[in-house]
Structure formats: C-alpha cells, structure tokens
PDB file of N, CA and C in Angstrom:
ATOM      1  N   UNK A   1      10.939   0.633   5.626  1.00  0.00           N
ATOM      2  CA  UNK A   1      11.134  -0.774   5.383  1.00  0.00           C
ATOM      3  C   UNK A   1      12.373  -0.942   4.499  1.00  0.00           C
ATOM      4  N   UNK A   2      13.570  -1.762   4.626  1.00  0.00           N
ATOM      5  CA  UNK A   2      14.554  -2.053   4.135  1.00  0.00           C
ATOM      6  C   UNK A   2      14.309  -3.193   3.173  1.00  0.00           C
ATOM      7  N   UNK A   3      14.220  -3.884   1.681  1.00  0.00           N
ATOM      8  CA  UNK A   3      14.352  -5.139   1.071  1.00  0.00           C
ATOM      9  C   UNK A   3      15.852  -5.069   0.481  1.00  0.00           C
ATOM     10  N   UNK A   4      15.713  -6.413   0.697  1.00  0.00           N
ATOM     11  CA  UNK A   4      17.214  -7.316   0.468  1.00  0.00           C
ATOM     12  C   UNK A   4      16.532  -7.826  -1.118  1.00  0.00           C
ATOM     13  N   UNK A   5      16.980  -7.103  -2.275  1.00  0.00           N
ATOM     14  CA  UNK A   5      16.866  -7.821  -3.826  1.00  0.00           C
ATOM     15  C   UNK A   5      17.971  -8.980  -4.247  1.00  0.00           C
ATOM     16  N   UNK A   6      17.916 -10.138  -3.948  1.00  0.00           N
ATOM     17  CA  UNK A   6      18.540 -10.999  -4.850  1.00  0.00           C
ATOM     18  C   UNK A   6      18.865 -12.073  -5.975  1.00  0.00           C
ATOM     19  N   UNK A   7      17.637 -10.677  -6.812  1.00  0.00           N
ATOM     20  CA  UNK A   7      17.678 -11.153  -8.226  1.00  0.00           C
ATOM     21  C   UNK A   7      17.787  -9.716  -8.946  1.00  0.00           C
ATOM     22  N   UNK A   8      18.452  -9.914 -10.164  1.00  0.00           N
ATOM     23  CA  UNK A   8      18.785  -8.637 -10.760  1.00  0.00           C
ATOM     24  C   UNK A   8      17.544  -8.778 -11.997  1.00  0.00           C
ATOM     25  N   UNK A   9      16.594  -8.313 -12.539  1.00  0.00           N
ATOM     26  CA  UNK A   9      15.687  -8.487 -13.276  1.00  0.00           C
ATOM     27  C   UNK A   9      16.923  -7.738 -14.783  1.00  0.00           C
ATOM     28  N   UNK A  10      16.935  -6.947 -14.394  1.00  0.00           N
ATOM     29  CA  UNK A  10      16.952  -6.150 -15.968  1.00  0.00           C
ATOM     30  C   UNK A  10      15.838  -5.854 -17.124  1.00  0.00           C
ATOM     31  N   UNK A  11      15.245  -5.475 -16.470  1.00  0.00           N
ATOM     32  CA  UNK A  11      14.104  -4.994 -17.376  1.00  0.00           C
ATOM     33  C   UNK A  11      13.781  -3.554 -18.063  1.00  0.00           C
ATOM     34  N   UNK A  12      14.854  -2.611 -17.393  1.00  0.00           N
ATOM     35  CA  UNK A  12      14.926  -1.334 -18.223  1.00  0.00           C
ATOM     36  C   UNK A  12      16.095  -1.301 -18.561  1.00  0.00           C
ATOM     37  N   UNK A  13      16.211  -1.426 -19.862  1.00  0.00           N
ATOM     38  CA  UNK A  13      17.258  -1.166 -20.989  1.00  0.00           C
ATOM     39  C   UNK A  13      17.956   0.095 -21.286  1.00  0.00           C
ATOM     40  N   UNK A  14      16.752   0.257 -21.307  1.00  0.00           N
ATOM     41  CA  UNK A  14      17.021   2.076 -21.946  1.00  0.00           C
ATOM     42  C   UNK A  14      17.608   2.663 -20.633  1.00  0.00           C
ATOM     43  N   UNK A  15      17.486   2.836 -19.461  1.00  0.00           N
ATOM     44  CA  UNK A  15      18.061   3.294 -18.179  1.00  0.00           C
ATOM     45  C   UNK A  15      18.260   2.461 -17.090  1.00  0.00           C
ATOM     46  N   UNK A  16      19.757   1.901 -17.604  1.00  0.00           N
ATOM     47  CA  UNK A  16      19.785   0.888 -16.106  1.00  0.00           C
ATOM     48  C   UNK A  16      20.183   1.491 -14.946  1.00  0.00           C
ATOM     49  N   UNK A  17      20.135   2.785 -14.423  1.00  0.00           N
ATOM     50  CA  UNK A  17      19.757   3.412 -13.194  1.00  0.00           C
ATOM     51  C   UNK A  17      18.489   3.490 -12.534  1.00  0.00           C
ATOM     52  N   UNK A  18      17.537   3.026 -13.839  1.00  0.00           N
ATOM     53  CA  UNK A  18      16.617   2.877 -12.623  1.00  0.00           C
ATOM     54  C   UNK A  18      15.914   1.326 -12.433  1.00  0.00           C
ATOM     55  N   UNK A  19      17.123   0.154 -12.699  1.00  0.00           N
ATOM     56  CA  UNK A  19      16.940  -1.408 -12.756  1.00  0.00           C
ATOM     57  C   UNK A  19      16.514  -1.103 -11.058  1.00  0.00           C
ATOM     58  N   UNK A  20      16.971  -0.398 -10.388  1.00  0.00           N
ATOM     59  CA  UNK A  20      16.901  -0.619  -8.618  1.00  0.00           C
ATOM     60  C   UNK A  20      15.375  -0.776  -8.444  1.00  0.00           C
ATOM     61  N   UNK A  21      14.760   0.505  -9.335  1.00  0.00           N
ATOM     62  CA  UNK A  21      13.266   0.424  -8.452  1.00  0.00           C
ATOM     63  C   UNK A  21      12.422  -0.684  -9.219  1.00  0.00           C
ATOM     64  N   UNK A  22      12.591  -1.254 -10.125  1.00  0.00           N
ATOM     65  CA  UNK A  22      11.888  -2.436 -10.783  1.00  0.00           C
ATOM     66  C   UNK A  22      12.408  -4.040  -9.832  1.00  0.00           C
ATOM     67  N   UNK A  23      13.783  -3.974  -9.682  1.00  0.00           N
ATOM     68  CA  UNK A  23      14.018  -4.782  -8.561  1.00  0.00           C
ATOM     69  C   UNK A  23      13.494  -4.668  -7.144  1.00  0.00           C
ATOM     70  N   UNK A  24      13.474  -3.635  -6.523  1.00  0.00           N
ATOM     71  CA  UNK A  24      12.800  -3.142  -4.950  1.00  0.00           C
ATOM     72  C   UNK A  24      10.979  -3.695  -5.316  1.00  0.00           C
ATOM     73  N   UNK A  25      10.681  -3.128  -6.467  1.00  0.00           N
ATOM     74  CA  UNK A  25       9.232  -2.949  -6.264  1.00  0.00           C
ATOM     75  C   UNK A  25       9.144  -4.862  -6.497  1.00  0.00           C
ATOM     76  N   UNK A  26       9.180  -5.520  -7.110  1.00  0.00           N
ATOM     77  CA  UNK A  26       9.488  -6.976  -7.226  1.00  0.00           C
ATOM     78  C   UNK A  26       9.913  -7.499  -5.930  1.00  0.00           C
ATOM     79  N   UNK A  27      10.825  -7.523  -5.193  1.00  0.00           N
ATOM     80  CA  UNK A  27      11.310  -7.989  -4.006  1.00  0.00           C
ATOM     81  C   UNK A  27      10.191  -7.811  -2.838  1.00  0.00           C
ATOM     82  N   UNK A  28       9.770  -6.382  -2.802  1.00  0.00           N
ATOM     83  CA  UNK A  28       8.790  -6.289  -2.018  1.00  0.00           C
ATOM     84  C   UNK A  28       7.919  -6.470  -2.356  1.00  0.00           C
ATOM     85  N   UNK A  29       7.142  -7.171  -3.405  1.00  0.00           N
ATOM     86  CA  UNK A  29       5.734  -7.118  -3.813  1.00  0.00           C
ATOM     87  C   UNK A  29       4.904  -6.293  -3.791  1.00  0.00           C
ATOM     88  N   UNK A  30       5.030  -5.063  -4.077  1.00  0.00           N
ATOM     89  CA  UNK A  30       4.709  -3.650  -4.323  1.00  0.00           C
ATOM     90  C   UNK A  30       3.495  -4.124  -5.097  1.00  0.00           C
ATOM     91  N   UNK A  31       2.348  -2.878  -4.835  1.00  0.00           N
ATOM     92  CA  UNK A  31       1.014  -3.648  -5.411  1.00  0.00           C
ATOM     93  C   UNK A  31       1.282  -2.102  -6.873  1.00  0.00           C
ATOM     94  N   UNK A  32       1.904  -1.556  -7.011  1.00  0.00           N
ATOM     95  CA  UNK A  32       2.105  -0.427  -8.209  1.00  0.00           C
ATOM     96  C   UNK A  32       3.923   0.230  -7.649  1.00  0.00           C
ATOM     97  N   UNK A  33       4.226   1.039  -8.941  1.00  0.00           N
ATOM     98  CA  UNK A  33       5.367   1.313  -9.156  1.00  0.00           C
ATOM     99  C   UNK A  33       4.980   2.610  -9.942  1.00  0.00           C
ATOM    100  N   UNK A  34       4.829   3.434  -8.510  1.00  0.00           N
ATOM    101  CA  UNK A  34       4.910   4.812  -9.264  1.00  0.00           C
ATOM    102  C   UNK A  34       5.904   5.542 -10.317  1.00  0.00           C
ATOM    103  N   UNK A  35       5.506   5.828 -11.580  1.00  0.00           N
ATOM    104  CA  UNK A  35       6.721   6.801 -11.800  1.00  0.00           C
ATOM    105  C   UNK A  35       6.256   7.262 -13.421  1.00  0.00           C
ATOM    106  N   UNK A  36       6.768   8.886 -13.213  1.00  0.00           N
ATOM    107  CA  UNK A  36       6.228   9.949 -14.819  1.00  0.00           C
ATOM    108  C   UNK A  36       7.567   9.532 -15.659  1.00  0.00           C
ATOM    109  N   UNK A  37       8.372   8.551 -15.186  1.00  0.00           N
ATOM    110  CA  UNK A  37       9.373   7.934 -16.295  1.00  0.00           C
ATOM    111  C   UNK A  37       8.903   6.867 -17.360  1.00  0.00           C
ATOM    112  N   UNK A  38       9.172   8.020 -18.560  1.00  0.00           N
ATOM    113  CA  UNK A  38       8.803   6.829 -19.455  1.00  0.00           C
ATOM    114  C   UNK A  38       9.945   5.651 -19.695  1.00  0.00           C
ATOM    115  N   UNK A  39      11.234   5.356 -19.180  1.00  0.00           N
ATOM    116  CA  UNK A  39      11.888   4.141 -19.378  1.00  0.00           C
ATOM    117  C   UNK A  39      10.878   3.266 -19.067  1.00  0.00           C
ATOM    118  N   UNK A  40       9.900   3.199 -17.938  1.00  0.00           N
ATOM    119  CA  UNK A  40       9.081   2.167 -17.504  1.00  0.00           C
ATOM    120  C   UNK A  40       8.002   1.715 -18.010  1.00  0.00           C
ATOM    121  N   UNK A  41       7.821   2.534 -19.155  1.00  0.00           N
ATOM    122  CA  UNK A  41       6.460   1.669 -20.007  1.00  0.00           C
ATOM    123  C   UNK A  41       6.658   0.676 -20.612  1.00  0.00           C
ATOM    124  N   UNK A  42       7.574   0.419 -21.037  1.00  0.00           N
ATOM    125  CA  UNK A  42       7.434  -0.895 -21.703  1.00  0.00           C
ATOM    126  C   UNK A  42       7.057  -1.762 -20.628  1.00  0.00           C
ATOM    127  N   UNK A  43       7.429  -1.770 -19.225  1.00  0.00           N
ATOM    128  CA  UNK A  43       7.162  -3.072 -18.390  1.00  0.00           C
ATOM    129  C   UNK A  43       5.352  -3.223 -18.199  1.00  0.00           C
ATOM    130  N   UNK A  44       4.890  -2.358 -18.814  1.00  0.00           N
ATOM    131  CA  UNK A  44       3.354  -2.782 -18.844  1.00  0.00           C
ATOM    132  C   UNK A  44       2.677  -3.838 -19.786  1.00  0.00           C
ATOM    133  N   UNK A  45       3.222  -3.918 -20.836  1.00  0.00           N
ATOM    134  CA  UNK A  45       3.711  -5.115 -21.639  1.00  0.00           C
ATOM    135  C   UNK A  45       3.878  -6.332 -21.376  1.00  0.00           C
ATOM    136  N   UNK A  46       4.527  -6.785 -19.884  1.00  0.00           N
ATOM    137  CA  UNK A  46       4.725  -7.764 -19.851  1.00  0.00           C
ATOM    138  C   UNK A  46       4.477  -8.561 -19.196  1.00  0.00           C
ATOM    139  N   UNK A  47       3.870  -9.756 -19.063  1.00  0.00           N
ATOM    140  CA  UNK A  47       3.081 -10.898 -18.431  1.00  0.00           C
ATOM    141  C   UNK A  47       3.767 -11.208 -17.104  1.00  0.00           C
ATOM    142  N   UNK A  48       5.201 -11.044 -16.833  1.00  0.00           N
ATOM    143  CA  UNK A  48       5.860 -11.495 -15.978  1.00  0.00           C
ATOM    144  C   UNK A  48       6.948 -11.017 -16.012  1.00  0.00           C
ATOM    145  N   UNK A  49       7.786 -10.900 -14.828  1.00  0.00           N
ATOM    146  CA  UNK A  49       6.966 -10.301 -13.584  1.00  0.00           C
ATOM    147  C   UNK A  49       5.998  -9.276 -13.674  1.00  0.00           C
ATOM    148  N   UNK A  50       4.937  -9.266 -13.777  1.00  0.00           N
ATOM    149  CA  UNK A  50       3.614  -7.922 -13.764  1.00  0.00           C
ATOM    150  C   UNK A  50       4.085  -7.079 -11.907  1.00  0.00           C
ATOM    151  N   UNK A  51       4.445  -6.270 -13.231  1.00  0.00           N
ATOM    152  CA  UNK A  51       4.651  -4.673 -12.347  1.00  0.00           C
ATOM    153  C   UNK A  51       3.254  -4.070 -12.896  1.00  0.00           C
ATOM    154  N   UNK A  52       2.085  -3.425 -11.934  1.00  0.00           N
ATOM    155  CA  UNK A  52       1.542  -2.339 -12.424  1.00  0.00           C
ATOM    156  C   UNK A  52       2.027  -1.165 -12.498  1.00  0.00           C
ATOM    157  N   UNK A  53       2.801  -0.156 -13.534  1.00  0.00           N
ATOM    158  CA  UNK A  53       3.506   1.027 -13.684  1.00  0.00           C
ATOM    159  C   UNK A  53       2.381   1.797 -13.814  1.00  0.00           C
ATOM    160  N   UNK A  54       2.519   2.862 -13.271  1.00  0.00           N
ATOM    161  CA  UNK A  54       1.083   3.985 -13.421  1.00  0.00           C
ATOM    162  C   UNK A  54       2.128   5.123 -12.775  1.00  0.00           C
ATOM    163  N   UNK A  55       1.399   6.532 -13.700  1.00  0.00           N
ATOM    164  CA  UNK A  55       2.206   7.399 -13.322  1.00  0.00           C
ATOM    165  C   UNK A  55       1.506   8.219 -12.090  1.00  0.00           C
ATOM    166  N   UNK A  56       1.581   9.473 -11.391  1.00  0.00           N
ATOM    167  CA  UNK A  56       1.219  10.155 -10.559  1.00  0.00           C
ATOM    168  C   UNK A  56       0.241  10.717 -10.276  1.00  0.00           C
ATOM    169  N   UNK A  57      -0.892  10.466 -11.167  1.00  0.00           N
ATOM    170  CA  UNK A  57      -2.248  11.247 -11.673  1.00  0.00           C
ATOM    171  C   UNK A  57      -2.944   9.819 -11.630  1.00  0.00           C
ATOM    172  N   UNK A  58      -2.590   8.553 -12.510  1.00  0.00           N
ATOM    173  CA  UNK A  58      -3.064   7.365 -12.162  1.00  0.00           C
ATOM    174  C   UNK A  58      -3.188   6.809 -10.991  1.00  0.00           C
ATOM    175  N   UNK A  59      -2.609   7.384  -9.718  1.00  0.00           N
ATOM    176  CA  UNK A  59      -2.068   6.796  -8.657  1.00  0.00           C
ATOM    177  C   UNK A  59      -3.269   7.140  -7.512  1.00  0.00           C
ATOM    178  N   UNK A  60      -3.359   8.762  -7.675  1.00  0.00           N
ATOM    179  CA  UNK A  60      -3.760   9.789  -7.610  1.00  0.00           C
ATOM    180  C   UNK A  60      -5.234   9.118  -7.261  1.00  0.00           C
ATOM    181  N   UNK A  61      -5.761   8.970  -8.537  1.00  0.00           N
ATOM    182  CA  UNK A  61      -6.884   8.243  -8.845  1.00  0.00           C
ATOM    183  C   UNK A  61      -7.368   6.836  -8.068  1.00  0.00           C
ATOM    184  N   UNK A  62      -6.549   5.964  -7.782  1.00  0.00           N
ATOM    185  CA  UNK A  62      -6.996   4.440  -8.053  1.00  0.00           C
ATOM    186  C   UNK A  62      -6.609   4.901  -5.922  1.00  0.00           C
ATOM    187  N   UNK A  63      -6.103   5.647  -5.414  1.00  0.00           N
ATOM    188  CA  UNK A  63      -5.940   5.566  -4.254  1.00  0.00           C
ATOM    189  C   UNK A  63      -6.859   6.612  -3.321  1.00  0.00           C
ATOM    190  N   UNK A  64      -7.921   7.795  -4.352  1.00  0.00           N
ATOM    191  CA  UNK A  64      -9.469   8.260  -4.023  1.00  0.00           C
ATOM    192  C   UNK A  64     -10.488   7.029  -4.058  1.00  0.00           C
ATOM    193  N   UNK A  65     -10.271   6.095  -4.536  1.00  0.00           N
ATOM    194  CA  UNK A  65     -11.305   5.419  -4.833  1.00  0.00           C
ATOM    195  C   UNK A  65     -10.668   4.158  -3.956  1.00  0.00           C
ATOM    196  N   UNK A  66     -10.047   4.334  -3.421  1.00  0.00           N
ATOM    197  CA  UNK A  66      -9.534   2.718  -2.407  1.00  0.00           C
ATOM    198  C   UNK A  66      -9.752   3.674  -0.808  1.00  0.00           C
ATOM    199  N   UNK A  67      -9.262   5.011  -1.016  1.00  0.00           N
ATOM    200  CA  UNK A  67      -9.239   5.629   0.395  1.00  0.00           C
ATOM    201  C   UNK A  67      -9.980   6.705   0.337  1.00  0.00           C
ATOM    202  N   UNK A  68     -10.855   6.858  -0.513  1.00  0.00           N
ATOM    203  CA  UNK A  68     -11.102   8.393  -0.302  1.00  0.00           C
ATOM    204  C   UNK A  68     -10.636   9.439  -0.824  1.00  0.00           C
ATOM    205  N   UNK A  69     -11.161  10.825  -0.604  1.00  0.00           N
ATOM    206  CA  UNK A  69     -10.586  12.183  -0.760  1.00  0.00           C
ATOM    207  C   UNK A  69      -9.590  12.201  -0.004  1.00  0.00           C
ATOM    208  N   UNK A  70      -8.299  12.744  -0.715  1.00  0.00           N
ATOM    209  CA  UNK A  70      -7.187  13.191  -0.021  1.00  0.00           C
ATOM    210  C   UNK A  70      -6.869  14.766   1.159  1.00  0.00           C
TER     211      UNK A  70
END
C-alpha cells in the first residue's frame, strides 16, 4: 500500500529521520506503530494525534490474543 502524507506532524524531535513513520502511520490510520525506538515514547503522552507506540514484544502480545498462536 502506497500513502500520500500531506501534513508534516513533527513530533519526534530528538530524531527527525524518523518524522516519516509517525507521518505514514497518521496518514494511514495505522491502528499501532511498531518500534524498539525509544525517540517514540514520548508520543504515548499525547492526546492527539494518539499513535499507539508499542514495541515488538507488545505487539507480539496484543496480536496472540486478536489472532491467535503464531
């Protein structure tokens, strides 16, 4: 799937290399935003836009219990 982002959020400060995937996951309405990067914790913090950030073990988890054993 290709998304077209045309809004620039800026919500990671600390690494604006990875502003792309906080914009992609927003554009597409991504229901989580995988990633073991901590630049992205702070966006758990914040009311809006609510990104759920969860890392790879959280993911892990919440997608045995939506689908099953992997």
């Amino acid at each position: 799937m290709y998304i077209n982002k045309y809004y620039f959020w800026q919500l990671v400060p600390n690494d604006e290399d990875d502003e792309k995937f906080v914009d992609c996951a927003i554009a597409a309405g991504a229901d989580y935003l995988v990633t073991n990067d901590r630049h992205f914790n702070h966006l758990k913090t914040l009311d809006f836009p609510k990104i759920n950030i969860v890392n790879e073990d959280e993911f892990r988890v919440i997608y045995e219990k939506q689908f099953g054993m992997v």
